[in-house]
N, C-alpha and C. Protein backbone atom coordinates (compact mmCIF):
# COMPACT_ATOMS: atom_id res chain seq x y z
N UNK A 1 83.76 168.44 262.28
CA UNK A 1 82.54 169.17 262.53
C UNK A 1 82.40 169.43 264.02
N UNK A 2 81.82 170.54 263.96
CA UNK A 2 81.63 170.61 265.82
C UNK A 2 80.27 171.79 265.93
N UNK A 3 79.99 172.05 267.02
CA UNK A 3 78.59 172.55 267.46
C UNK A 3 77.52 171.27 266.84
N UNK A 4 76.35 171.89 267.69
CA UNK A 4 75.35 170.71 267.53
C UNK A 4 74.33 170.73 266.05
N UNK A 5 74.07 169.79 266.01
CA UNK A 5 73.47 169.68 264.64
C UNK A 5 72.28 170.69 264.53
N UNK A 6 71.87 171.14 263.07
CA UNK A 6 71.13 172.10 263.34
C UNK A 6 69.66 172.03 262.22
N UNK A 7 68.77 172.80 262.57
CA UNK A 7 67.71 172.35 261.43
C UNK A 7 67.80 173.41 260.56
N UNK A 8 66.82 172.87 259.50
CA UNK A 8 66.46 173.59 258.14
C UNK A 8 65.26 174.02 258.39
N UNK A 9 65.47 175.85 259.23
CA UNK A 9 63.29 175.73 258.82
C UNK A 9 62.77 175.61 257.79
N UNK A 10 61.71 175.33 257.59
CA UNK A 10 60.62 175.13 256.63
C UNK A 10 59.82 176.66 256.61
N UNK A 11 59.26 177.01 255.59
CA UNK A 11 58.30 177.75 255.61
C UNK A 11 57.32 177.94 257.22
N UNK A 12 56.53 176.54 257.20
CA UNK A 12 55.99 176.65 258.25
C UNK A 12 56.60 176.68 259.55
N UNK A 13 57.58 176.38 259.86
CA UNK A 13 58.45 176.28 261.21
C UNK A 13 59.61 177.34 260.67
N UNK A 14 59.64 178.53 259.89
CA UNK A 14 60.76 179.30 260.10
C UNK A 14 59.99 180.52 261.20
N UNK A 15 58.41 180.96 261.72
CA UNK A 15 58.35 181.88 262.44
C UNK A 15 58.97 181.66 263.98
N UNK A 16 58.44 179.78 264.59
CA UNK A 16 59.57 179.52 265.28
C UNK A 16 60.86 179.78 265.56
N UNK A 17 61.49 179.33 264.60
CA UNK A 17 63.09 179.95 264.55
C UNK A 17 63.59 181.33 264.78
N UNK A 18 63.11 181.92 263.99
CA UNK A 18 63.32 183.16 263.99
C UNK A 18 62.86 184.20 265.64
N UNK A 19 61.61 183.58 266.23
CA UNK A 19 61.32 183.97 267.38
C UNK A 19 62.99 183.55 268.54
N UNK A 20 63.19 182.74 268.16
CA UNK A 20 64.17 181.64 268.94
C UNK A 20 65.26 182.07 268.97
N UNK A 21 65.96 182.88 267.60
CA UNK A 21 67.34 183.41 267.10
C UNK A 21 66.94 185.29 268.24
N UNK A 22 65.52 185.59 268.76
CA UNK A 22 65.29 186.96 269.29
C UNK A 22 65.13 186.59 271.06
N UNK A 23 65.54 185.10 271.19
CA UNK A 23 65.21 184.70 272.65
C UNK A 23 63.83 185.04 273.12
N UNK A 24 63.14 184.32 271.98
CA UNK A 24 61.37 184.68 272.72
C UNK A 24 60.97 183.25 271.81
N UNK A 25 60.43 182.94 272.88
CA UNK A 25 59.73 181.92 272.81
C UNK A 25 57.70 181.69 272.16
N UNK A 26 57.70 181.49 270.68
CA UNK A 26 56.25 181.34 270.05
C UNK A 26 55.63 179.98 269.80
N UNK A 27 54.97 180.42 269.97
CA UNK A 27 53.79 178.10 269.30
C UNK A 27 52.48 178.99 268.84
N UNK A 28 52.06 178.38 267.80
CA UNK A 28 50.92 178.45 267.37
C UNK A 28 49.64 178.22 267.91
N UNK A 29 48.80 179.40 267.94
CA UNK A 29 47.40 179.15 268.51
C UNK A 29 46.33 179.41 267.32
N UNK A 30 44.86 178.17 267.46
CA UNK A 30 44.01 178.42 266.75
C UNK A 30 43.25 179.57 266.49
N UNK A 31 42.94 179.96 265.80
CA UNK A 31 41.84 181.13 265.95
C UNK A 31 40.37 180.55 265.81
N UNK A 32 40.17 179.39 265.37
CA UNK A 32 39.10 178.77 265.52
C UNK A 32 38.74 177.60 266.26
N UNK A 33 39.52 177.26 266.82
CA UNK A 33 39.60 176.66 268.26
C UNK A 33 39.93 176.73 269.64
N UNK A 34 41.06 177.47 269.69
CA UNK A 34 41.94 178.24 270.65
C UNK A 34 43.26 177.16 271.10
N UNK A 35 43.18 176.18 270.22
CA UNK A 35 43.90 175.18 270.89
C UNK A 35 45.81 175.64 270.66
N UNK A 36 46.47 175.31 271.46
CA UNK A 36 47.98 175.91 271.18
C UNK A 36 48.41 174.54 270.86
N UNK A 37 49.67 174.88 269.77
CA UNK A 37 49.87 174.28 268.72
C UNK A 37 51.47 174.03 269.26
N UNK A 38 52.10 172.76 269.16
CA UNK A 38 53.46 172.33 269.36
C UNK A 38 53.73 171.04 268.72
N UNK A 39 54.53 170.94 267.86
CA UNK A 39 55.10 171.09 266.43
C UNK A 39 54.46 172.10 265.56
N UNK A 40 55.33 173.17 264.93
CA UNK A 40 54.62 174.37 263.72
C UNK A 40 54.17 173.15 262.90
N UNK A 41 53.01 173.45 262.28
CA UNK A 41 52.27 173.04 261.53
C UNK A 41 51.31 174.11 260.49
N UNK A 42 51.10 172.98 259.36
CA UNK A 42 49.69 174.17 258.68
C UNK A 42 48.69 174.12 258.87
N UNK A 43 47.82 173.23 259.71
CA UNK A 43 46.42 173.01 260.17
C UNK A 43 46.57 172.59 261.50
N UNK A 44 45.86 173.41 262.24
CA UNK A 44 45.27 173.01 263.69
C UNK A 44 44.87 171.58 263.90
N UNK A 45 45.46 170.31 265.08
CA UNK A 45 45.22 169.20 265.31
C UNK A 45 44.19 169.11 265.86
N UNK A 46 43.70 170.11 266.09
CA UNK A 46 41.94 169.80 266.62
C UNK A 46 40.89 169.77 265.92
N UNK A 47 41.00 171.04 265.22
CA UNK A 47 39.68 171.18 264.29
C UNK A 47 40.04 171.36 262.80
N UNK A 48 41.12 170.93 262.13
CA UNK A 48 41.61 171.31 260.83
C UNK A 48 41.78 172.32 260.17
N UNK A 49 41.30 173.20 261.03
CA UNK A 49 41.01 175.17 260.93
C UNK A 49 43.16 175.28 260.25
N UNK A 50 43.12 176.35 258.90
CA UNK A 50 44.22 176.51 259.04
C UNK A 50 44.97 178.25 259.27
N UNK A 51 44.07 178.45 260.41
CA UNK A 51 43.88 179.88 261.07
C UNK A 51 44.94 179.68 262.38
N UNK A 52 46.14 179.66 262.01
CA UNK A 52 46.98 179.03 263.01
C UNK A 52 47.71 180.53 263.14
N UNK A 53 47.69 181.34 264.33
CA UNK A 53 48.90 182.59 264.94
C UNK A 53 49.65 182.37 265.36
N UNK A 54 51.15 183.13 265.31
CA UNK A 54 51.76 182.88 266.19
C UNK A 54 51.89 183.73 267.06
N UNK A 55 51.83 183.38 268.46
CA UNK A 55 51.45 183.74 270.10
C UNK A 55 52.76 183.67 270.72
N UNK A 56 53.46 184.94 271.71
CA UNK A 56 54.70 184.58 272.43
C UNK A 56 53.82 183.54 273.81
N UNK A 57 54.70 182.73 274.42
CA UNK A 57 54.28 181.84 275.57
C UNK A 57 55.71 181.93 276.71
N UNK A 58 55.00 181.83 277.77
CA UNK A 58 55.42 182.25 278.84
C UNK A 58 56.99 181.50 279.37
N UNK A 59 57.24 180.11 278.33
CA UNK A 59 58.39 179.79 278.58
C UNK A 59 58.47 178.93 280.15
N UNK A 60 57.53 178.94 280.97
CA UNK A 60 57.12 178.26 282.02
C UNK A 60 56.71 176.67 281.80
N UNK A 61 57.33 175.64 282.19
CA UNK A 61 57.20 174.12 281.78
C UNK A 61 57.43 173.25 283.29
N UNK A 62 57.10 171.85 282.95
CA UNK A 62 56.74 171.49 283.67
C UNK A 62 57.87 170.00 283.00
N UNK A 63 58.94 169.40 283.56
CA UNK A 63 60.01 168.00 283.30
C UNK A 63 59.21 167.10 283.48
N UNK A 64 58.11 166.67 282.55
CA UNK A 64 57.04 165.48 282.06
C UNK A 64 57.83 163.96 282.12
N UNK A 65 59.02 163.90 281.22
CA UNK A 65 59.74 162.97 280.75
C UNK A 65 61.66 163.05 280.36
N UNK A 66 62.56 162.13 280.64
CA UNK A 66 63.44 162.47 280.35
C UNK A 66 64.58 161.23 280.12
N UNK A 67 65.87 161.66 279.57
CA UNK A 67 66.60 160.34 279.65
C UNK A 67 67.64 161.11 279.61
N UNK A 68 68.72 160.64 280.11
CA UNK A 68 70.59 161.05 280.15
C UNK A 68 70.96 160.23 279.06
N UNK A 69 71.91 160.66 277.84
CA UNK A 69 72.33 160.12 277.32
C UNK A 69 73.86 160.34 277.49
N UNK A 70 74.57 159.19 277.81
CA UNK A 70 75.49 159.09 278.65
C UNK A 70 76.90 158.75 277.29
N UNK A 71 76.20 158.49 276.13
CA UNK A 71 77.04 157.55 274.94
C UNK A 71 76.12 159.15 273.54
N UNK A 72 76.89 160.03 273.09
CA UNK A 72 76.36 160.54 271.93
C UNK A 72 75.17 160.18 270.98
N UNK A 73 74.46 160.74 271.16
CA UNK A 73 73.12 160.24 269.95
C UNK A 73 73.52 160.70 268.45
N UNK A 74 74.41 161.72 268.62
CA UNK A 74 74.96 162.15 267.22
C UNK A 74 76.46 162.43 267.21
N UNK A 75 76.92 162.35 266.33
CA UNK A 75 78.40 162.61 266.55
C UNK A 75 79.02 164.11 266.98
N UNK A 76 77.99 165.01 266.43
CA UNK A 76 78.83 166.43 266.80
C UNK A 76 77.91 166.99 268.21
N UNK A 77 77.89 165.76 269.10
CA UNK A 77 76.92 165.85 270.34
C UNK A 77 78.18 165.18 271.40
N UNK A 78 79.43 164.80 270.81
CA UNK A 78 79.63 164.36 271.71
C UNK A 78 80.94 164.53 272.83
N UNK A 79 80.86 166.00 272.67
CA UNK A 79 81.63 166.55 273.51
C UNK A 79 80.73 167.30 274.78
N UNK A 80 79.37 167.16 274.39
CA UNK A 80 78.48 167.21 275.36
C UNK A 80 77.95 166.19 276.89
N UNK A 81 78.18 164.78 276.48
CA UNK A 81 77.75 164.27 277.08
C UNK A 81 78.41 164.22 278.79
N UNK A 82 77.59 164.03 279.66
CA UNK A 82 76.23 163.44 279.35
C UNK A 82 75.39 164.41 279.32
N UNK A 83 74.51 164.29 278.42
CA UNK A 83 72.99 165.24 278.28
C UNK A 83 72.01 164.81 278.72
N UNK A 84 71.39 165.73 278.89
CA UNK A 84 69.77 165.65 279.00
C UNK A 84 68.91 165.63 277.70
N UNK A 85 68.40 164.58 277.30
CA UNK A 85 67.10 164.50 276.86
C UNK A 85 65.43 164.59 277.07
N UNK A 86 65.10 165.70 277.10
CA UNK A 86 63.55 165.81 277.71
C UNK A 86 62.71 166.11 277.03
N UNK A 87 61.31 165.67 277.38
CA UNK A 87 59.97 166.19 277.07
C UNK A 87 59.43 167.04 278.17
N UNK A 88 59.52 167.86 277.60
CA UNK A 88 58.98 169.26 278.97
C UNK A 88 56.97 169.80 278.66
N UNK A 89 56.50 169.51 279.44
CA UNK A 89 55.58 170.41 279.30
C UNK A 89 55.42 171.77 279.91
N UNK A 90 54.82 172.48 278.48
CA UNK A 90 54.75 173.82 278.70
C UNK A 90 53.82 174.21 279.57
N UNK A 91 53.40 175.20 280.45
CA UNK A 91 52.38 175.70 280.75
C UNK A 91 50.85 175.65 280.13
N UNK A 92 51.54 176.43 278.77
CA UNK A 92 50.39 176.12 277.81
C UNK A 92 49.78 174.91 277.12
N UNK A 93 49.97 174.15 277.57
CA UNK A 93 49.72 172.55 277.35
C UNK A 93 50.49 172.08 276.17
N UNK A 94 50.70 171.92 275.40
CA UNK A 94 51.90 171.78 274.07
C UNK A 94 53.16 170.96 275.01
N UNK A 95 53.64 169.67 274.83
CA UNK A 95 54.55 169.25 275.28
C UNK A 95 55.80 168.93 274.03
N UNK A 96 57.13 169.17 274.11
CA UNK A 96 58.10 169.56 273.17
C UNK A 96 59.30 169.10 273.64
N UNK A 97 60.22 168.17 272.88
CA UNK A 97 61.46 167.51 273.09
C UNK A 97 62.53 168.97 273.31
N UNK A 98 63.67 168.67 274.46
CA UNK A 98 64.47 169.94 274.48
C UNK A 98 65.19 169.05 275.52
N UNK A 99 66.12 169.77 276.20
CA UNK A 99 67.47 169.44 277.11
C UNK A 99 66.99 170.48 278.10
N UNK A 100 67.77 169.61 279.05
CA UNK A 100 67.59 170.54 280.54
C UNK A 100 69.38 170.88 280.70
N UNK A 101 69.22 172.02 280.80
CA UNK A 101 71.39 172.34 281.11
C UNK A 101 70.87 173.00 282.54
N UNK A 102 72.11 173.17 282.64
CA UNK A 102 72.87 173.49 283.86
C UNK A 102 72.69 172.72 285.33
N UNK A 103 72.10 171.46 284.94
CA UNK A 103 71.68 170.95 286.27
C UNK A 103 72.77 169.47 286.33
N UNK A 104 73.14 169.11 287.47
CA UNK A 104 73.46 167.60 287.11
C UNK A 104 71.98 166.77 286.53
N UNK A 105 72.48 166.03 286.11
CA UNK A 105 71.42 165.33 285.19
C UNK A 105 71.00 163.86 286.39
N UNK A 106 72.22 163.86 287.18
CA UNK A 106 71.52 163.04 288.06
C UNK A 106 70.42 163.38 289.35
N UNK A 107 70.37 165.05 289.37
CA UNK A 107 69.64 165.37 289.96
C UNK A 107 68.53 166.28 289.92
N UNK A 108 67.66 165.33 288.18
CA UNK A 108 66.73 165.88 287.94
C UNK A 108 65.56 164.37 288.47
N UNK A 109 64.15 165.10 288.25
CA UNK A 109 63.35 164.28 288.74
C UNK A 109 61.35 164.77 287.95
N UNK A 110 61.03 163.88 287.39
CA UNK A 110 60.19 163.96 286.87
C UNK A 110 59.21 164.83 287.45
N UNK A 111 58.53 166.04 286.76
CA UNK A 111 57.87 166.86 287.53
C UNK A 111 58.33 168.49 288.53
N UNK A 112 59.85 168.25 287.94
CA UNK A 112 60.64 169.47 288.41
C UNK A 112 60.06 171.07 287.47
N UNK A 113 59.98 171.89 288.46
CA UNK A 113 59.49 173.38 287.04
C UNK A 113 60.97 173.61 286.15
N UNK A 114 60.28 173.90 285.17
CA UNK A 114 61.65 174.48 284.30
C UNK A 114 61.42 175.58 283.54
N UNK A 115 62.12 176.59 283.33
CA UNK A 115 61.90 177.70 282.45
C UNK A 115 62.95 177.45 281.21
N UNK A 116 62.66 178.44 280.27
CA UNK A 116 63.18 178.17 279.09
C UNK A 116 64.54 179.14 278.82
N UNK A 117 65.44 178.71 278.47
CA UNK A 117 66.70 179.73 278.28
C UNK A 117 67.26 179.25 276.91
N UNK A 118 68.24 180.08 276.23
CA UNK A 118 68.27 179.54 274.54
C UNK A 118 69.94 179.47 274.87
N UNK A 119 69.89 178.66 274.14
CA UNK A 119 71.66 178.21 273.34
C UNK A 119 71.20 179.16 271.87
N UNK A 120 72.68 180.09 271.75
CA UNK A 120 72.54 180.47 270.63
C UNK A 120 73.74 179.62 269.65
N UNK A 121 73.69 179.64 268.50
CA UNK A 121 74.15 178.66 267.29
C UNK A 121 74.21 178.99 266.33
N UNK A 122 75.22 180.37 266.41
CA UNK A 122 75.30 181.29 265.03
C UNK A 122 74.08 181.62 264.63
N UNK A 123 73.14 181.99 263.45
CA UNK A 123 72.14 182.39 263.08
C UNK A 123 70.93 181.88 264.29
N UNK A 124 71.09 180.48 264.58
CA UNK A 124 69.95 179.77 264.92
C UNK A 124 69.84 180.32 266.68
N UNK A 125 68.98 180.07 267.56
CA UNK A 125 69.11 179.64 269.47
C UNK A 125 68.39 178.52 269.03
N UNK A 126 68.31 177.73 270.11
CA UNK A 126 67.95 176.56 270.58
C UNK A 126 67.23 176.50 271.62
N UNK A 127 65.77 176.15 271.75
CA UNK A 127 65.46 176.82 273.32
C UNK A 127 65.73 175.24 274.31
N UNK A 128 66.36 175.66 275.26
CA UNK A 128 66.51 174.63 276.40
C UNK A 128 66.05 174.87 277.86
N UNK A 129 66.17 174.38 278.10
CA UNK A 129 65.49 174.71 280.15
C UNK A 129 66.05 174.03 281.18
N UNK A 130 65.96 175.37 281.72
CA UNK A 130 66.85 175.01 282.89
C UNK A 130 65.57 174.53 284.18
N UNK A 131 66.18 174.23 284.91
CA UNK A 131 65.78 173.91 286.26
C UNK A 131 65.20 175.23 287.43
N UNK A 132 64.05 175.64 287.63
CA UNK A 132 63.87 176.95 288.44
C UNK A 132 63.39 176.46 290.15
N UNK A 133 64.99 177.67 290.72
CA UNK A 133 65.10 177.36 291.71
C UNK A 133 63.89 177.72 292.79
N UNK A 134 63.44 176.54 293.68
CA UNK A 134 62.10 176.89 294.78
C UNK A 134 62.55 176.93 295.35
C-alpha cells in the first residue's frame, strides 16, 4: 500500500471534501447563530440550530499546537517521516488537526502564520499549511 490513508465522507462531511478535491477551502456557518463550524457536523455546537451553510474561508491560520512525528503513526505514512502534526487555528476561529509541509519541522514554532495549500490524492486533496513567509 502506499499514499496516505484516506477518509470515507459521510453525507455530512462530503461538502467538505468535495470543496477540498476544487482547492477551496469550506466550514460550516450557523444561520442562527453565526458561529463557524469545524468538524462538519448536523447541528450547530452552540445553539443546536441545524441551519448549518457551507461558507468558503480565507484559509489564513494561526500554528496553535504541534508535534513531529519522527517514528510513522500509520504504516502507509511512513515514507513521510518526519512529519508534522498540527492543530492550526483558522482565522475564523474553528481550530482543525492538519500538517505543516514544506518547512523543516525543526523550525517551526508555536504561533507561526500559516496558509492553507492541498495535497491532492487521486479523487480526494488534503488541506495542509504551509508556513507564510514575513
Amino acid at each position: 500500500m502506499t499514499g496516505r490513508p484516506t477518509p470515507h465522507p459521510s453525507p455530512v462531511s462530503r461538502p467538505f471534501w468535495e470543496a477540498c478535491a476544487r482547492h477551496e477551502l469550506v466550514l460550516q456557518r450557523c444561520a442562527a447563530c453565526g458561529t463557524t463550524v469545524f468538524y462538519p457536523r448536523s447541528v450547530c455546537p452552540g445553539c443546536l440550530s441545524d441551519r448549518l451553510d457551507w461558507v468558503p474561508v480565507s484559509g489564513d491560520a494561526t500554528l496553535y499546537s504541534y508535534t513531529v512525528a519522527r517514528r510513522a503513526t500509520h504504516r502507509r505514512l511512513a515514507d513521510r517521516v518526519p512529519y508534522v502534526i498540527a492543530i492550526v487555528e483558522l482565522d475564523e476561529g474553528p481550530r482543525m488537526t492538519s500538517t505543516v509541509v514544506g518547512s523543516d519541522p525543526d523550525d517551526l514554532a508555536v504561533g507561526l502564520r500559516l496558509r492553507v495549500d492541498f495535497e491532492d490524492a487521486g479523487d480526494l486533496a488534503f488541506p495542509v499549511f504551509r508556513v507564510v513567509a514575513s
